[in-house]
Protein backbone atom coordinates (compact mmCIF):
# COMPACT_ATOMS: atom_id res chain seq x y z
CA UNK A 1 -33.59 101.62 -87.41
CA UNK A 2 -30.64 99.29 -89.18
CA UNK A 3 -27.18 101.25 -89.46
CA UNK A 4 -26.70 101.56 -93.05
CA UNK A 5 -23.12 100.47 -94.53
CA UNK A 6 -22.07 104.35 -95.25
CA UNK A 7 -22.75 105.12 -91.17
CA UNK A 8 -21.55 102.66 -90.10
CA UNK A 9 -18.20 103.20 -92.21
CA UNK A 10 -18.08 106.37 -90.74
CA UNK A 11 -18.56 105.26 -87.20
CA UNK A 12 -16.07 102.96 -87.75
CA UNK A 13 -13.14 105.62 -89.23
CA UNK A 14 -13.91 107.52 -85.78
CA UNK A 15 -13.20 105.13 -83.93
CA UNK A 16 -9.79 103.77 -86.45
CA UNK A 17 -8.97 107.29 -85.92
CA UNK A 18 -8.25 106.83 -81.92
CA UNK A 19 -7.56 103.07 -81.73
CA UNK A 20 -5.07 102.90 -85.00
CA UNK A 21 -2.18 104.36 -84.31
CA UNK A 22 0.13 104.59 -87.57
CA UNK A 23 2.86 107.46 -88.05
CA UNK A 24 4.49 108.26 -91.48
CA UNK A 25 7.77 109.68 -90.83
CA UNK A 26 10.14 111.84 -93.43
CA UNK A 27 13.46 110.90 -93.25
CA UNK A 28 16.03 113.10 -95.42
CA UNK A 29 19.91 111.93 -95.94
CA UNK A 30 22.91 112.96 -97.88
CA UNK A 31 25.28 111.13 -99.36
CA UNK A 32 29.10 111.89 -98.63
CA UNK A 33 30.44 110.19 -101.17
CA UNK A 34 29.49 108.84 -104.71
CA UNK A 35 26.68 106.80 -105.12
CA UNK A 36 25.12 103.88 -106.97
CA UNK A 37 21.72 102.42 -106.26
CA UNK A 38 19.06 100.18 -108.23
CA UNK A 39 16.64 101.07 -109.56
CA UNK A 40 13.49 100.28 -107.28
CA UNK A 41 15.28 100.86 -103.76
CA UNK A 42 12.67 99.67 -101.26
CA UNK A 43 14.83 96.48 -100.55
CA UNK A 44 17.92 98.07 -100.55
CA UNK A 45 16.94 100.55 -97.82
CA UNK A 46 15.02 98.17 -95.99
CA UNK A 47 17.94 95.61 -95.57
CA UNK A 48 20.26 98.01 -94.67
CA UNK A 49 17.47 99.69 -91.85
CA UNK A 50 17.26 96.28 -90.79
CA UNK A 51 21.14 95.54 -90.15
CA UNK A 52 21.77 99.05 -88.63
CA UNK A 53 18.58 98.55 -86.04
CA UNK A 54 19.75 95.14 -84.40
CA UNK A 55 23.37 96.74 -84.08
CA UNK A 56 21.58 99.59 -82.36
CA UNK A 57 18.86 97.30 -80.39
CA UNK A 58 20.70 94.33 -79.76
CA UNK A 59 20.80 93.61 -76.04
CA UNK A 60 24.06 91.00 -76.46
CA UNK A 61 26.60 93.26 -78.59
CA UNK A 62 28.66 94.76 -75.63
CA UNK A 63 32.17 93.77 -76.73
CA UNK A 64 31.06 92.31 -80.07
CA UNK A 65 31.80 93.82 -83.79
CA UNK A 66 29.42 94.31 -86.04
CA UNK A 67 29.70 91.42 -88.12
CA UNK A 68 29.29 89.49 -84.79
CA UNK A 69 26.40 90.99 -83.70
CA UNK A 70 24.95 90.68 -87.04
CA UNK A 71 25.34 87.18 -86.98
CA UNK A 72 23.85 86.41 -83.49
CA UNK A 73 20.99 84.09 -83.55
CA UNK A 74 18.00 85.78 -82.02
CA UNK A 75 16.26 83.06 -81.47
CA UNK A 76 18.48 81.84 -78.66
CA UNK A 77 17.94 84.42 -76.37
CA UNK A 78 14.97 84.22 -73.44
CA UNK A 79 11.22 84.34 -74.87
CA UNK A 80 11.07 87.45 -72.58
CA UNK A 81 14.22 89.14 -74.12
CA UNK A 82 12.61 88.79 -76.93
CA UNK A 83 9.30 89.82 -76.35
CA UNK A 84 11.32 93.57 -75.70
CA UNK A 85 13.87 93.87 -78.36
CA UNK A 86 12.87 96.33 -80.61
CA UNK A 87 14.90 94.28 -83.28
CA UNK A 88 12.78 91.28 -83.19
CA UNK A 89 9.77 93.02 -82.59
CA UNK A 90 10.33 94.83 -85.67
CA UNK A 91 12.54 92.25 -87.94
CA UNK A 92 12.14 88.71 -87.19
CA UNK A 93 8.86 87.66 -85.39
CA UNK A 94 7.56 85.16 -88.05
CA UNK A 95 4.24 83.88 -86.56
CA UNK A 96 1.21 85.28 -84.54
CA UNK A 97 0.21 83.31 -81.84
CA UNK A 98 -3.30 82.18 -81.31
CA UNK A 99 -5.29 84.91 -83.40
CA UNK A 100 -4.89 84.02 -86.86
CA UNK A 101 -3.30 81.03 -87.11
CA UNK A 102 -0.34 79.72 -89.70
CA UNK A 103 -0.26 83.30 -90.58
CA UNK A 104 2.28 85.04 -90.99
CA UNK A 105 2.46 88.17 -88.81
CA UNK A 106 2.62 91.60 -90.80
CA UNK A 107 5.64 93.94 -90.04
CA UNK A 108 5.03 96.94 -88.54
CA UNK A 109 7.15 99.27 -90.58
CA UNK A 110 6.85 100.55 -94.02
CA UNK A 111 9.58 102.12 -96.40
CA UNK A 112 8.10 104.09 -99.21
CA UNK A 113 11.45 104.52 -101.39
CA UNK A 114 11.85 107.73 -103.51
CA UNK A 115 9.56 107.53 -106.69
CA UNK A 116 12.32 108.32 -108.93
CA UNK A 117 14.54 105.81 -110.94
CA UNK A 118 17.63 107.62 -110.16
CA UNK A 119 20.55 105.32 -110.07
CA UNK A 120 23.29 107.60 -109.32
CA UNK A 121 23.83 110.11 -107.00
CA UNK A 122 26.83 112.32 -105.86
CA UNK A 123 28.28 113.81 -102.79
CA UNK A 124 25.93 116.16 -101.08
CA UNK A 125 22.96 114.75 -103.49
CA UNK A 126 20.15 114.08 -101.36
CA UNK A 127 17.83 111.03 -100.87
CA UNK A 128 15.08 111.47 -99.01
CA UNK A 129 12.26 108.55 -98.56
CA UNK A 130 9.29 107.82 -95.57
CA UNK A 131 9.76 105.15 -93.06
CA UNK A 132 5.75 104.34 -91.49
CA UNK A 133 5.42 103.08 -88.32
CA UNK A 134 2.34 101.32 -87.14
CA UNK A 135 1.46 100.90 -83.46
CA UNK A 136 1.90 103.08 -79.84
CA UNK A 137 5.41 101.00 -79.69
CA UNK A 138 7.34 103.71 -81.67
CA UNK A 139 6.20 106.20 -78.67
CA UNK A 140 9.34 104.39 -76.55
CA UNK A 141 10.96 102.70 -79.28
CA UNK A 142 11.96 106.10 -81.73
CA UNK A 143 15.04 106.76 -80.47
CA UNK A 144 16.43 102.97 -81.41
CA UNK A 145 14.65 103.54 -85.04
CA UNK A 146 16.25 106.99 -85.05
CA UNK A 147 20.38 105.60 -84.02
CA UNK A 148 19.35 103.04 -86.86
CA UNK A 149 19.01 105.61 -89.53
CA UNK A 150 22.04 107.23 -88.14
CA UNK A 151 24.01 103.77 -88.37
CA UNK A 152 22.67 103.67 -91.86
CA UNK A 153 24.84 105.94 -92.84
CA UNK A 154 27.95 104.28 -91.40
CA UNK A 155 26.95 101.17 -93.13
CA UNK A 156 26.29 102.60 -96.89
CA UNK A 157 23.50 101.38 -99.32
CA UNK A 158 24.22 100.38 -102.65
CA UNK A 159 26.72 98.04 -104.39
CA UNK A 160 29.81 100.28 -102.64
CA UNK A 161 28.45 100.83 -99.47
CA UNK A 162 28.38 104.12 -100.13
CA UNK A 163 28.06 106.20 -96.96
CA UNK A 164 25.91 109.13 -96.37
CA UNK A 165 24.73 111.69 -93.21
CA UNK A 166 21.30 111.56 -91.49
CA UNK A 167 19.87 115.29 -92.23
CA UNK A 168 16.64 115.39 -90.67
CA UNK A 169 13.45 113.34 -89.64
CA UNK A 170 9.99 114.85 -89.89
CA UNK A 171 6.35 113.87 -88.43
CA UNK A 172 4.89 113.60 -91.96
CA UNK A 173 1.12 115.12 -89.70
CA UNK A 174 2.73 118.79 -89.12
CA UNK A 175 6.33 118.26 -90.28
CA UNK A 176 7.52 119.38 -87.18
CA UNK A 177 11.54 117.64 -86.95
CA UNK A 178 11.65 114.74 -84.23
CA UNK A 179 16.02 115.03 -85.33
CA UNK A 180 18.15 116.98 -86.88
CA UNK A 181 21.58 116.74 -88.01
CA UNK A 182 22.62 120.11 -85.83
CA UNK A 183 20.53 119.20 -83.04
CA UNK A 184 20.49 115.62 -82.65
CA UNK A 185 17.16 113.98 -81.01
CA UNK A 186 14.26 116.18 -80.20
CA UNK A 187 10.66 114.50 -79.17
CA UNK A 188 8.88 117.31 -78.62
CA UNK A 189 5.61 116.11 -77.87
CA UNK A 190 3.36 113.18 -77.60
CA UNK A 191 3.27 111.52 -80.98
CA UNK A 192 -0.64 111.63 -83.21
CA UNK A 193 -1.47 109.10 -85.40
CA UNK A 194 -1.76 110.26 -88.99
CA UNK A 195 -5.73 109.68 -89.31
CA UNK A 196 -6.88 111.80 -86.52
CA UNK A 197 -6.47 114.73 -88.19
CA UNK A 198 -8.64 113.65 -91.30
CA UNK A 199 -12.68 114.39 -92.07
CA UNK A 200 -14.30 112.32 -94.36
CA UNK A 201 -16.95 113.84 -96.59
CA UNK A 202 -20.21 113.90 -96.38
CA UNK A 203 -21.29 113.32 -100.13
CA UNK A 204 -21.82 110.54 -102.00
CA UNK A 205 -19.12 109.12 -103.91
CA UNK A 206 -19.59 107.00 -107.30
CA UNK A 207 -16.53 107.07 -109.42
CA UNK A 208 -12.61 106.48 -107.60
CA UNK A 209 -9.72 106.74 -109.80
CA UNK A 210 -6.36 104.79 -108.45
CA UNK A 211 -2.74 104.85 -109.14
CA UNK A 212 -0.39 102.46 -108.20
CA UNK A 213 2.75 104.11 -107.41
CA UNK A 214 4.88 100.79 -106.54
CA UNK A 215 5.03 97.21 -107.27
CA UNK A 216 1.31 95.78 -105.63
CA UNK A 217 1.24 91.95 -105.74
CA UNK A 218 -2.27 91.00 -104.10
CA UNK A 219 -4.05 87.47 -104.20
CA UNK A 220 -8.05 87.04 -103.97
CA UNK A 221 -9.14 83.47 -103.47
CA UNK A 222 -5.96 82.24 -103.69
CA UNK A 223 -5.46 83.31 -106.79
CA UNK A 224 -2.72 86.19 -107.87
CA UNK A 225 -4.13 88.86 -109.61
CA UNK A 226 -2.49 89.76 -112.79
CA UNK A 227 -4.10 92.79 -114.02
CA UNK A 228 -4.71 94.39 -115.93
CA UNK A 229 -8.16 94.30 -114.00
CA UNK A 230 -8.00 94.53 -110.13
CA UNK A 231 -11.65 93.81 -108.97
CA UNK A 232 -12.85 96.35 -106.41
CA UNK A 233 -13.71 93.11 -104.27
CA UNK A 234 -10.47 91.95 -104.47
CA UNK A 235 -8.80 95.28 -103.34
CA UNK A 236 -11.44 96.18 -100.28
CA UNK A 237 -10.89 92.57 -99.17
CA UNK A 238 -6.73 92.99 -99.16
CA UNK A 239 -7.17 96.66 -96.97
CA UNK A 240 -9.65 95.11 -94.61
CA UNK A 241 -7.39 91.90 -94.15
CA UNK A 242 -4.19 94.07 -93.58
CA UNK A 243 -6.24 96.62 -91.45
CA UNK A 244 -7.65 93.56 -89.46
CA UNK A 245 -3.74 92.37 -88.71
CA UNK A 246 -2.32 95.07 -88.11
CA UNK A 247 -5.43 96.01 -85.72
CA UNK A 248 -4.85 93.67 -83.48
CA UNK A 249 -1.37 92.83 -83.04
CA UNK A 250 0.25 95.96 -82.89
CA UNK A 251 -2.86 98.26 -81.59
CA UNK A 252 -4.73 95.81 -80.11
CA UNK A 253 -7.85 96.75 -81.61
CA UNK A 254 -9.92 93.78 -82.61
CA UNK A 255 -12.83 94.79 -84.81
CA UNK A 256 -14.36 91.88 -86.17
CA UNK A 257 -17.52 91.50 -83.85
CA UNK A 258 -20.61 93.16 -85.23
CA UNK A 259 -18.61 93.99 -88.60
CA UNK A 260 -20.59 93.70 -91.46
CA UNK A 261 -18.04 92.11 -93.70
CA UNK A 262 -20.60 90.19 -95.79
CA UNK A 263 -22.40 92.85 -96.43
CA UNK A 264 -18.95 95.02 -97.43
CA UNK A 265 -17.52 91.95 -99.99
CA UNK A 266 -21.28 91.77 -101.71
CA UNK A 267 -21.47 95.25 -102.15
CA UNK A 268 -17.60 95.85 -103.27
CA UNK A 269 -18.67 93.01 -105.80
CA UNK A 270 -20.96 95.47 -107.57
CA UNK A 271 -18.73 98.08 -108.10
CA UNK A 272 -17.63 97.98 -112.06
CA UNK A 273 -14.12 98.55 -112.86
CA UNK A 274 -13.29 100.80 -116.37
CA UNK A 275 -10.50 101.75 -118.16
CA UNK A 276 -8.14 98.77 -116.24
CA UNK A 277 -4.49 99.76 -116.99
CA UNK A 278 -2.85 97.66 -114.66
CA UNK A 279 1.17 95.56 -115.99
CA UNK A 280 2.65 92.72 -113.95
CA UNK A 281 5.86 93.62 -113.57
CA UNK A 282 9.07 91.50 -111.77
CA UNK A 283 12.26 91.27 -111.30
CA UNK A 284 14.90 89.15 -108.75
CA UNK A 285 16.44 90.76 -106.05
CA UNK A 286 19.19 88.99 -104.23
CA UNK A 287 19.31 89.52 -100.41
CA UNK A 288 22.50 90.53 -98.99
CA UNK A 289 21.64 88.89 -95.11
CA UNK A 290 20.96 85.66 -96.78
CA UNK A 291 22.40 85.45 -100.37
CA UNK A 292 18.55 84.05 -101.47
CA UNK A 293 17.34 85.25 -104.57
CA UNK A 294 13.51 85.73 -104.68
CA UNK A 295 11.25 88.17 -107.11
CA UNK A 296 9.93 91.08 -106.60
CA UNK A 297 6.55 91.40 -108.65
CA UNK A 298 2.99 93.20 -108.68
CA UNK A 299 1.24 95.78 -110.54
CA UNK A 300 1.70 99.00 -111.57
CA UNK A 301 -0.37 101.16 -113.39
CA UNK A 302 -4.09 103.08 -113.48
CA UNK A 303 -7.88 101.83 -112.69
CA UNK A 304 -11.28 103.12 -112.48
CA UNK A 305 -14.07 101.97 -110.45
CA UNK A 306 -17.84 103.20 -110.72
CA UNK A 307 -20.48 102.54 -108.28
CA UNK A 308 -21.68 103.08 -104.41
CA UNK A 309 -17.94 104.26 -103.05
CA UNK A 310 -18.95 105.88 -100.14
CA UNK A 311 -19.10 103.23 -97.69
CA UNK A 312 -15.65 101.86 -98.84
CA UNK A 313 -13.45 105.28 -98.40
CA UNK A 314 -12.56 105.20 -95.33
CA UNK A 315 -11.02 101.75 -96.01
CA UNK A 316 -8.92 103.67 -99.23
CA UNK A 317 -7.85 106.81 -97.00
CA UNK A 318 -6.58 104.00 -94.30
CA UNK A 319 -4.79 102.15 -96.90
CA UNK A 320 -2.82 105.42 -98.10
CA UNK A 321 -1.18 104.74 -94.89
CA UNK A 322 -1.00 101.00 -94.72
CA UNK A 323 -0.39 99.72 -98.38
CA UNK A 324 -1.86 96.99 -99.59
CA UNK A 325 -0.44 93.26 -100.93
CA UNK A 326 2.66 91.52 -99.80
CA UNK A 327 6.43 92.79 -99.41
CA UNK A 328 4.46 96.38 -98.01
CA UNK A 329 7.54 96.46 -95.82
CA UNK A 330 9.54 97.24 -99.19
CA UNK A 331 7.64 99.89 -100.47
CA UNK A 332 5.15 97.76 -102.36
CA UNK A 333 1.71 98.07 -102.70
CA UNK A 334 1.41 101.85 -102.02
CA UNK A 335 -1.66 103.66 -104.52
CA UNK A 336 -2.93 106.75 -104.63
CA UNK A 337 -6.75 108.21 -105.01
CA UNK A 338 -8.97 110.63 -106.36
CA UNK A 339 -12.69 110.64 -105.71
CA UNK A 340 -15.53 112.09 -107.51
């Protein structure tokens, strides 16, 4: 008898559950001093992660300063120095090689910035946001992403550098603390990915309801979408492309023989969208490494979407975790659900 699409999809979320390893992590700080911040902080946290990880990875900064080390070229050093540095690894690996090509490689990292505008904070305020990590690497690698956050606070985020304390950093799966402030580093255990704890269920599903919590810029066909209708189509195909990426590079996982993908995009095409509610927004954002300016855009907003769901949610429960769209790595493209 032919696997339908909904057992399959569920055969398939087993297996994601052991062979995709992604972590969501809760990282709490406090500032020490007076603080101002924009608006949508994704890009402010992530640049200053990113600075603050090759100071604490950086294989060539004994008897450098910072500035120095910030300024080395990685690309000089030894394919196979690079090929461990968690730095480049994480920040500056632009193209995969051989699997997808002209492509250019996901990041494994995601920083989902406090959903608050807030824009100014005082000493002893907190400001607490979620750093995701995708792939086994972050089993030998925490401690570097750990000093990072630490350095982080040396370093200061905002227009005055404003400097802050590392509190404490929770597994997001049991919210059991991996550091603490008192304590300093504690890996207790062998880390879980965040899907193996989850059971899908086993009704049909006809109506999901989304929220998009953070800028989501996503392109079908080559063509941006605008809103304020998102096609279903158009969003299952963004997951599964993501999923696919991030699948084989940094889980090596590939899934593409045997998957029904045709069979996926035709179906997604008959789900009916309703009550669209979806603004382009955008703004520029200068970066501080490289004193570009470049925009930060997507959609925000609400959408409905009526028809045979079941066979598509495990694809929406994985992209809780992944995001969806370009600049994920910011904060962008994160949604929320609610099925019926």
């Amino acid at each position: 008898m032919e696997e339908s699409l909904v057992d399959f999809s569920r055969r398939f979320f087993e297996i994601a559950k052991r062979r995709f390893f992604i972590k969501k992590y809760q990282i709490e700080m406090h500032f020490t001093e007076p603080a101002k911040l924009p608006k949508y902080k994704g890009s402010t946290i992530r640049g200053t992660f990113g600075r603050a990880l090759k100071f604490a990875a950086c294989i060539k900064k004994e008897g450098l300063n910072y500035q120095e080390i910030l300024d080395l070229d990685c690309f000089q050093c030894h394919e196979i120095e690079r090929r461990d540095c968690i730095y480049f690894i994480t920040f500056e690996e632009k193209k995969m090689k051989g699997y997808f090509k002209n492509t250019t490689l996901p990041h494994l990292y995601i920083v989902e910035p406090p959903e608050d505008l807030k824009t100014n904070y005082k000493a002893n305020n907190p400001f607490n946001f979620n750093l995701t990590l995708i792939g086994k690497t972050q089993n030998f690698a925490l401690k570097y992403y750990i000093d990072s956050l630490i350095k982080m606070g040396d370093l200061g985020l905002g227009e005055d550098r404003s400097k802050f304390q590392l509190r404490t950093i929770r597994d997001s799966l049991n919210n059991k603390s991996l550091y603490t402030y008192q304590d300093g580093f504690n890996f207790y255990h062998t880390l879980e990915s965040d899907l193996s704890g989850i059971e899908l269920l086993n009704i049909p599903i006809k109506k999901a309801f989304l929220r998009f919590i953070t800028y989501t810029d996503i392109s079908y066909h080559g063509r941006e979408i605008k809103g304020p209708d998102l096609p279903f189509a158009a969003l299952f195909s963004t997951i599964f492309t993501r999923l696919r990426d991030l699948s084989n590079i940094y889980n090596r996982w590939d899934f593409l023989k045997g998957f029904p993908y045709k069979e996926f995009i035709e179906k997604a095409k008959k789900i009916e969208s309703h009550y669209p509610k979806l603004e382009n927004h955008s703004f520029d954002k200068t970066s501080l490494r490289t004193d570009k300016t470049y925009p930060i855009k997507g959609l925000m907003g609400e959408i409905s979407y009526e028809g045979e769901i079941t066979p598509f949610l495990p694809f929406l429960i994985i992209g809780l975790y992944t995001h969806v769209g370009a600049k994920t790595d910011y904060g962008q493209g994160q949604y929320e659900f609610r099925i019926s």
